[in-house]
PDB file of N, CA and C in Angstrom:
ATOM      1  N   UNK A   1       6.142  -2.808  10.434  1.00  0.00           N
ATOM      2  CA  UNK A   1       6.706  -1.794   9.567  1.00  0.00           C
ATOM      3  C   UNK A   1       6.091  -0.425   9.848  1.00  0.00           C
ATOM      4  N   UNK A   2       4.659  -0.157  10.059  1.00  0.00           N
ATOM      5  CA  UNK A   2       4.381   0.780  10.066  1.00  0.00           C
ATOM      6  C   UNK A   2       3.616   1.119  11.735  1.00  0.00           C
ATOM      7  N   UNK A   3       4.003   0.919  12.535  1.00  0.00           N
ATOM      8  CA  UNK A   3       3.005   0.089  14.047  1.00  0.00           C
ATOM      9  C   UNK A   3       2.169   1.250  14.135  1.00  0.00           C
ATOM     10  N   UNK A   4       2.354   2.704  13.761  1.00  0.00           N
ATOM     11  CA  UNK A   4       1.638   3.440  14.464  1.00  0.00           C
ATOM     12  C   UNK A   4       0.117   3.074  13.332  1.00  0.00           C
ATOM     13  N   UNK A   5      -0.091   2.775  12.712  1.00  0.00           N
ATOM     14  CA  UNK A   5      -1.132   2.375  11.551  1.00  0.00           C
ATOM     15  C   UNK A   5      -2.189   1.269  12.435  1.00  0.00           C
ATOM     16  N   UNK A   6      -2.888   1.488  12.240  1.00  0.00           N
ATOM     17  CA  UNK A   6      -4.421  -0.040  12.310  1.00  0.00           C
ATOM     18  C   UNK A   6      -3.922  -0.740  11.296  1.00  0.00           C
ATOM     19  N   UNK A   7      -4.487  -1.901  11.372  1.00  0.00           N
ATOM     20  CA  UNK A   7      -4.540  -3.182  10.251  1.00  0.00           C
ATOM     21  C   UNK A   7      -5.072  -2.526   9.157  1.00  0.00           C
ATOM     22  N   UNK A   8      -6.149  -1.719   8.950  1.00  0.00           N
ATOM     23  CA  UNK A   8      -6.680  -1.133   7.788  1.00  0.00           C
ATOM     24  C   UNK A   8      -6.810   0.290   7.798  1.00  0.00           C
ATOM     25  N   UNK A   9      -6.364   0.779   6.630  1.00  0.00           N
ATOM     26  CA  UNK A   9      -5.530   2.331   6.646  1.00  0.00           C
ATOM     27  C   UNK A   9      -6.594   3.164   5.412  1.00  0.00           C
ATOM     28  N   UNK A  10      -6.699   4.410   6.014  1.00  0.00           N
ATOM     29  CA  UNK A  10      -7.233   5.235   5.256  1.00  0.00           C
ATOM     30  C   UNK A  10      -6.488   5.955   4.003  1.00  0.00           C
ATOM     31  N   UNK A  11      -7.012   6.496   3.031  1.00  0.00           N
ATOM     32  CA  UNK A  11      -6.256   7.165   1.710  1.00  0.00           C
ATOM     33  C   UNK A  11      -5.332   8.336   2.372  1.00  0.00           C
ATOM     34  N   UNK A  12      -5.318   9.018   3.444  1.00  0.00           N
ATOM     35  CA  UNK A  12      -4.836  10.146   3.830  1.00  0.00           C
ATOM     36  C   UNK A  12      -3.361   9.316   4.516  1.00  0.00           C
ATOM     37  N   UNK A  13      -3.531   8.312   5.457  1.00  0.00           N
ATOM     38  CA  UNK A  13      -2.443   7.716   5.551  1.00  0.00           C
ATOM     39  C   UNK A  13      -1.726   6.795   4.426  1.00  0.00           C
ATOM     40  N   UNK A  14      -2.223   6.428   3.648  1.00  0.00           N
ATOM     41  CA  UNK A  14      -1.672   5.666   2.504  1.00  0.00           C
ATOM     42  C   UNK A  14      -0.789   7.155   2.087  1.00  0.00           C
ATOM     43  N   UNK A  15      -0.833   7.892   1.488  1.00  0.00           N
ATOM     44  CA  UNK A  15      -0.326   9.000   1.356  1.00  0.00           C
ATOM     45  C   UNK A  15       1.102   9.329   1.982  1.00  0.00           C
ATOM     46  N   UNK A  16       0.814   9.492   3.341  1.00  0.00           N
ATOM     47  CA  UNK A  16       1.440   9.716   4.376  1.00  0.00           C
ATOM     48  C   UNK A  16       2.745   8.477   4.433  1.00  0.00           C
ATOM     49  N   UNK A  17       2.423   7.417   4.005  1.00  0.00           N
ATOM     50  CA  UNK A  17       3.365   6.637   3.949  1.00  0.00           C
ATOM     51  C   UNK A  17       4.023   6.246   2.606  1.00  0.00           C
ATOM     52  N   UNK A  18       3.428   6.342   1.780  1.00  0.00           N
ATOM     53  CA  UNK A  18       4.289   6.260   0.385  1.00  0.00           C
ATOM     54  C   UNK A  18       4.418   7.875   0.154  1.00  0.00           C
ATOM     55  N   UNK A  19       4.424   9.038   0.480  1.00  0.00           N
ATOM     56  CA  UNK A  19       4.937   9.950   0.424  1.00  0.00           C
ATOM     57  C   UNK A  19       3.963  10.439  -0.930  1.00  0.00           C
ATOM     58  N   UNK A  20       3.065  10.086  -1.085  1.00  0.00           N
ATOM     59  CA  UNK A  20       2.645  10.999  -2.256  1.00  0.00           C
ATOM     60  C   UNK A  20       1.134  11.845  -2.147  1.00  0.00           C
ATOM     61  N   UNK A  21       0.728  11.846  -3.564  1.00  0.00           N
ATOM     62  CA  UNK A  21      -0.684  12.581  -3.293  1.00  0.00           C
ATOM     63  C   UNK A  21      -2.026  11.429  -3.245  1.00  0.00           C
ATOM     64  N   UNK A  22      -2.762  12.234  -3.312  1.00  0.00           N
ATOM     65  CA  UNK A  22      -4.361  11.616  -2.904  1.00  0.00           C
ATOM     66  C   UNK A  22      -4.137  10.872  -4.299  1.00  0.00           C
ATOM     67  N   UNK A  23      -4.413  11.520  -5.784  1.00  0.00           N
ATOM     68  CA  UNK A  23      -4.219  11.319  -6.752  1.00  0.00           C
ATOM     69  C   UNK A  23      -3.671   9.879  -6.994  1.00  0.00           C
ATOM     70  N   UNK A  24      -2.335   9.968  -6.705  1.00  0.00           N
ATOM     71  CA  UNK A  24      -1.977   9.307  -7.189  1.00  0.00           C
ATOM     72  C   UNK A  24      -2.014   7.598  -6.180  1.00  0.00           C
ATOM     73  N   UNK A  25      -2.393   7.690  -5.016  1.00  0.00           N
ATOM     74  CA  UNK A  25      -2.692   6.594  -4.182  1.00  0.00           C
ATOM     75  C   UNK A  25      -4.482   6.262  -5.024  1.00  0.00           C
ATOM     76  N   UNK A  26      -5.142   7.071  -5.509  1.00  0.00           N
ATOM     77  CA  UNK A  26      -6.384   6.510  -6.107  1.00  0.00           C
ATOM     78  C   UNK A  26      -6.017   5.759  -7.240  1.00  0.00           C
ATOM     79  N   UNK A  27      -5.068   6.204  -8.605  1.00  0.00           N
ATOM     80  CA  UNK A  27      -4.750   6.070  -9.508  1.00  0.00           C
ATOM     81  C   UNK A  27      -3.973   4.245  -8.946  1.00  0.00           C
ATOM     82  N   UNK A  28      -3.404   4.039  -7.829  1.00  0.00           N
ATOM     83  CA  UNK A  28      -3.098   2.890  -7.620  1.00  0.00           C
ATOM     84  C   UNK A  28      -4.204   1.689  -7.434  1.00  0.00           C
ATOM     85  N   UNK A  29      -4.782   2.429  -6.578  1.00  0.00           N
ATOM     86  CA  UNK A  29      -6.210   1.755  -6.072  1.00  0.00           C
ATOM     87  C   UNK A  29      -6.777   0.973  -7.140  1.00  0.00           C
ATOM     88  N   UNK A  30      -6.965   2.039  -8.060  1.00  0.00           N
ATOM     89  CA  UNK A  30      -8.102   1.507  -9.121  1.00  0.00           C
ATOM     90  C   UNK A  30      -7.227   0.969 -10.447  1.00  0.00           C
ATOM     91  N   UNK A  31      -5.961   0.973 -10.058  1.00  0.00           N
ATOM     92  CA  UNK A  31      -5.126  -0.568 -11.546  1.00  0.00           C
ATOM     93  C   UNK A  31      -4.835  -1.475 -10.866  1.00  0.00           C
ATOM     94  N   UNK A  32      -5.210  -1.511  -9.393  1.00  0.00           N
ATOM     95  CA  UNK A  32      -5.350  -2.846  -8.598  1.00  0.00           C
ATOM     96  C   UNK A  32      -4.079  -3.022  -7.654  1.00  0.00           C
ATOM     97  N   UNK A  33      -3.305  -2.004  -8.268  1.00  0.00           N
ATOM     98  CA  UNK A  33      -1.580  -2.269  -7.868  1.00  0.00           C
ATOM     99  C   UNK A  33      -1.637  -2.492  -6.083  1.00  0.00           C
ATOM    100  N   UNK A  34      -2.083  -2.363  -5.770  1.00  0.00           N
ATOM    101  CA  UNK A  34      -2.160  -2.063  -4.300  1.00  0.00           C
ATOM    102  C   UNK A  34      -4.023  -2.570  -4.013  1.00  0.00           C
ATOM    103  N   UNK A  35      -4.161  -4.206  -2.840  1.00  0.00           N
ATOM    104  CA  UNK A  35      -5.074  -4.632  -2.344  1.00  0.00           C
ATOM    105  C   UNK A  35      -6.348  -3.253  -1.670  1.00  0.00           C
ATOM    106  N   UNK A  36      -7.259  -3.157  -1.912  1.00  0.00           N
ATOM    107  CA  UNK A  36      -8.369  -2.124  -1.637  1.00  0.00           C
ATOM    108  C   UNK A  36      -9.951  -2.936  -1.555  1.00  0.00           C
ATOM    109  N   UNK A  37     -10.762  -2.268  -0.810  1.00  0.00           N
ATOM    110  CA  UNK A  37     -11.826  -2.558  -0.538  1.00  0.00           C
ATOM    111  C   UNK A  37     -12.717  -1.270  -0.615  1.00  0.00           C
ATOM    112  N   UNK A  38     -14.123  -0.898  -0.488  1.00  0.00           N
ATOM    113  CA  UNK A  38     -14.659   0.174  -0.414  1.00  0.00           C
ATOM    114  C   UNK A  38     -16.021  -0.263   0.578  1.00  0.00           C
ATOM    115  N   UNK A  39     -15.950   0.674   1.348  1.00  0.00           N
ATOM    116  CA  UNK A  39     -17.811   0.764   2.192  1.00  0.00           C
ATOM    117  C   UNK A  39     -18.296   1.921   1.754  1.00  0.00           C
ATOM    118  N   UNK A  40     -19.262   2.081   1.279  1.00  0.00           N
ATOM    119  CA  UNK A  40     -20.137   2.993   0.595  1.00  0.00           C
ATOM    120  C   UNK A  40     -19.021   3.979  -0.526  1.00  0.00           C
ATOM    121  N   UNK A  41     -18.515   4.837   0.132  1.00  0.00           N
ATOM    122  CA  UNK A  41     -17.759   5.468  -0.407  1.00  0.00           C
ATOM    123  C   UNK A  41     -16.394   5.348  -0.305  1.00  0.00           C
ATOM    124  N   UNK A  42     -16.113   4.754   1.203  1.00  0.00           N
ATOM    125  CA  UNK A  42     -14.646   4.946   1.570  1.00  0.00           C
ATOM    126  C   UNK A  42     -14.046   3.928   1.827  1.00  0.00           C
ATOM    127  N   UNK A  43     -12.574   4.148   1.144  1.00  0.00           N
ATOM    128  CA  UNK A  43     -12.006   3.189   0.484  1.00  0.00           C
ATOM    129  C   UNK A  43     -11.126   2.621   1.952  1.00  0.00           C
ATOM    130  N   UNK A  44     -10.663   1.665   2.117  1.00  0.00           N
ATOM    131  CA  UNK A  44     -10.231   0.999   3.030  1.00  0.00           C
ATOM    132  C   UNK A  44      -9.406  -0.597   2.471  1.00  0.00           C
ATOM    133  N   UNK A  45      -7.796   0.172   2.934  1.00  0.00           N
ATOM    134  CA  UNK A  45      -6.836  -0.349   2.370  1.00  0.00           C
ATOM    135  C   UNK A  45      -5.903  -1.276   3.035  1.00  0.00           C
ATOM    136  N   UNK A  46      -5.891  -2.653   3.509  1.00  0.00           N
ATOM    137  CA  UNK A  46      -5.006  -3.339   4.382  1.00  0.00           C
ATOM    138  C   UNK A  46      -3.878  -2.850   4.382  1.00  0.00           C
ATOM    139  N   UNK A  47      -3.084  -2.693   5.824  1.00  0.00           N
ATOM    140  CA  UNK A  47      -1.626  -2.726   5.933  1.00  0.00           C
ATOM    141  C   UNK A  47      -0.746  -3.315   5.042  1.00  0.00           C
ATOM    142  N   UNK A  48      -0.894  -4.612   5.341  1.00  0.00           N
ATOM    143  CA  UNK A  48      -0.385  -5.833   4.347  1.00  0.00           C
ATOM    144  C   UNK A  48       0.083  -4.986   3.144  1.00  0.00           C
ATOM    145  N   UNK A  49      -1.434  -5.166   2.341  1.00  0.00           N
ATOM    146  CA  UNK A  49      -0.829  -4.308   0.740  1.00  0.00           C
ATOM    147  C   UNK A  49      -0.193  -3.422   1.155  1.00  0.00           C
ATOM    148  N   UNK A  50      -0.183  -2.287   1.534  1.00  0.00           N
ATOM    149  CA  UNK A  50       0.954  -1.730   1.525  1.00  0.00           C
ATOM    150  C   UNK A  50       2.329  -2.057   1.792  1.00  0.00           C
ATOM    151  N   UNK A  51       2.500  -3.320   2.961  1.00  0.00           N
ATOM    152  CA  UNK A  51       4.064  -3.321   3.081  1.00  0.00           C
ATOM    153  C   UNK A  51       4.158  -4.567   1.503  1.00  0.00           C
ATOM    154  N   UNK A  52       3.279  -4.913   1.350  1.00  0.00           N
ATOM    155  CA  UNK A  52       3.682  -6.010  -0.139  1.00  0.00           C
ATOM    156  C   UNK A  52       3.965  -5.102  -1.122  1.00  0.00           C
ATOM    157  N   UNK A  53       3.299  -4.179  -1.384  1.00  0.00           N
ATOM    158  CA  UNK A  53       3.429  -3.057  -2.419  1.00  0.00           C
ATOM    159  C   UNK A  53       4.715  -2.312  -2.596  1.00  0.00           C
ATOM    160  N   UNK A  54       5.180  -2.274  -1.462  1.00  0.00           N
ATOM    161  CA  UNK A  54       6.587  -1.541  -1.163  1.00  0.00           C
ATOM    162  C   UNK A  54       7.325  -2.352  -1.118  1.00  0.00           C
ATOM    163  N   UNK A  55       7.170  -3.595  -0.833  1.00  0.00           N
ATOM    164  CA  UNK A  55       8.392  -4.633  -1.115  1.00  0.00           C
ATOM    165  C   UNK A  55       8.756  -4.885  -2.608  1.00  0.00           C
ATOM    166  N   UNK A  56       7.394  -5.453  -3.278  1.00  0.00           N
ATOM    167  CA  UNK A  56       7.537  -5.381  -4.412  1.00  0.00           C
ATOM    168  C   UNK A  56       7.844  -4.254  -5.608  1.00  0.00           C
ATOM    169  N   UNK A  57       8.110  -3.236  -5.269  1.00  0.00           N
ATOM    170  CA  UNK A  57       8.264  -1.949  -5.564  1.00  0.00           C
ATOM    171  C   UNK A  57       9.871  -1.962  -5.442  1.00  0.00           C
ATOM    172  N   UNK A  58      10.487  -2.018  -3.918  1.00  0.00           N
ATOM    173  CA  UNK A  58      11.941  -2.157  -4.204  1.00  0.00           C
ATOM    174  C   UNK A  58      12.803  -2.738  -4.584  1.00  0.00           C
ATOM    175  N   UNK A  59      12.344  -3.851  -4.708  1.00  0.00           N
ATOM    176  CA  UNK A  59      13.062  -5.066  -5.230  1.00  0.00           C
ATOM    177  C   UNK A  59      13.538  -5.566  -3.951  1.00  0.00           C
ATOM    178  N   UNK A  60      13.373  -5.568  -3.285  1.00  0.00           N
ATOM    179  CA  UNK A  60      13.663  -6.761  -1.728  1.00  0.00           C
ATOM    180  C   UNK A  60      13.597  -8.034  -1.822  1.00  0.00           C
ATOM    181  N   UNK A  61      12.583  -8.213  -2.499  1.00  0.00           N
ATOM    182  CA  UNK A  61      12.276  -9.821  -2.493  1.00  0.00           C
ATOM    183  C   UNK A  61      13.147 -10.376  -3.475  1.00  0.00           C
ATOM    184  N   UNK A  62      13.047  -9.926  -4.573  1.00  0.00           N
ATOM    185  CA  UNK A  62      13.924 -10.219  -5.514  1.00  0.00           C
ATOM    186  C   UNK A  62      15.432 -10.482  -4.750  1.00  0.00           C
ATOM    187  N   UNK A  63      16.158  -9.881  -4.849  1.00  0.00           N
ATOM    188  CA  UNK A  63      17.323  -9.590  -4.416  1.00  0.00           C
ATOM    189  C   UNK A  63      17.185 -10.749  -2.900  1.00  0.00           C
ATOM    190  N   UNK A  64      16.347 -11.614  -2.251  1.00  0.00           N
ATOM    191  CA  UNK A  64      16.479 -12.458  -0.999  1.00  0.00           C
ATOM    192  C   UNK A  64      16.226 -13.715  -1.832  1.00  0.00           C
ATOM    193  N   UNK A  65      15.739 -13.786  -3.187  1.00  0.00           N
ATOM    194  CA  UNK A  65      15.583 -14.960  -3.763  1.00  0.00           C
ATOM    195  C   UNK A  65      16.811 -15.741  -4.264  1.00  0.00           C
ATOM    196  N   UNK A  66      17.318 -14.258  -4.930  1.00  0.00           N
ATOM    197  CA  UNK A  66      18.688 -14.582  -5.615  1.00  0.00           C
ATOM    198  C   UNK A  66      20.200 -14.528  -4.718  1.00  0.00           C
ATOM    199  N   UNK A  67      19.570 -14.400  -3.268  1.00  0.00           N
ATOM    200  CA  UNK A  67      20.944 -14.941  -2.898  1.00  0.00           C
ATOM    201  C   UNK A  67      21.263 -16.090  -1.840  1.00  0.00           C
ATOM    202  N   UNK A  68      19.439 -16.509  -2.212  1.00  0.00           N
ATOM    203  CA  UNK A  68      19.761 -18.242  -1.952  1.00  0.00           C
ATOM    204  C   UNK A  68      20.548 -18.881  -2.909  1.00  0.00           C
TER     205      UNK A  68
END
């Protein structure tokens, strides 16, 4: 989904791909909505969560359940 990305993505690209601010990718971070880790200070966010986050966000999955 995202190839130009590493397996584990910084807050500036999290951004960059859900289109928003710093703010509000922290504000995700920390209600859990989205998988996160931290080394000392910096936060370090699997790919994964993000494409799960965005799936579950559009309703994709939903909508492949219900038309089994």
């Amino acid at each position: 989904m995202f190839e130009k990305y590493g397996e584990i993505m910084t807050i500036d690209e999290v951004c960059e791909v859900l289109l928003v601010g710093r703010g509000r990718v922290y504000q995700l971070l920390r209600n859990k909505e989205i998988p996160s880790f931290r080394i000392g200070e910096v936060w370090k966010i699997p790919k994964k969560g993000i494409e799960e986050y965005i799936i579950s966000q559009s309703g994709i999955g939903k909508k492949q359940k219900n038309d089994k």
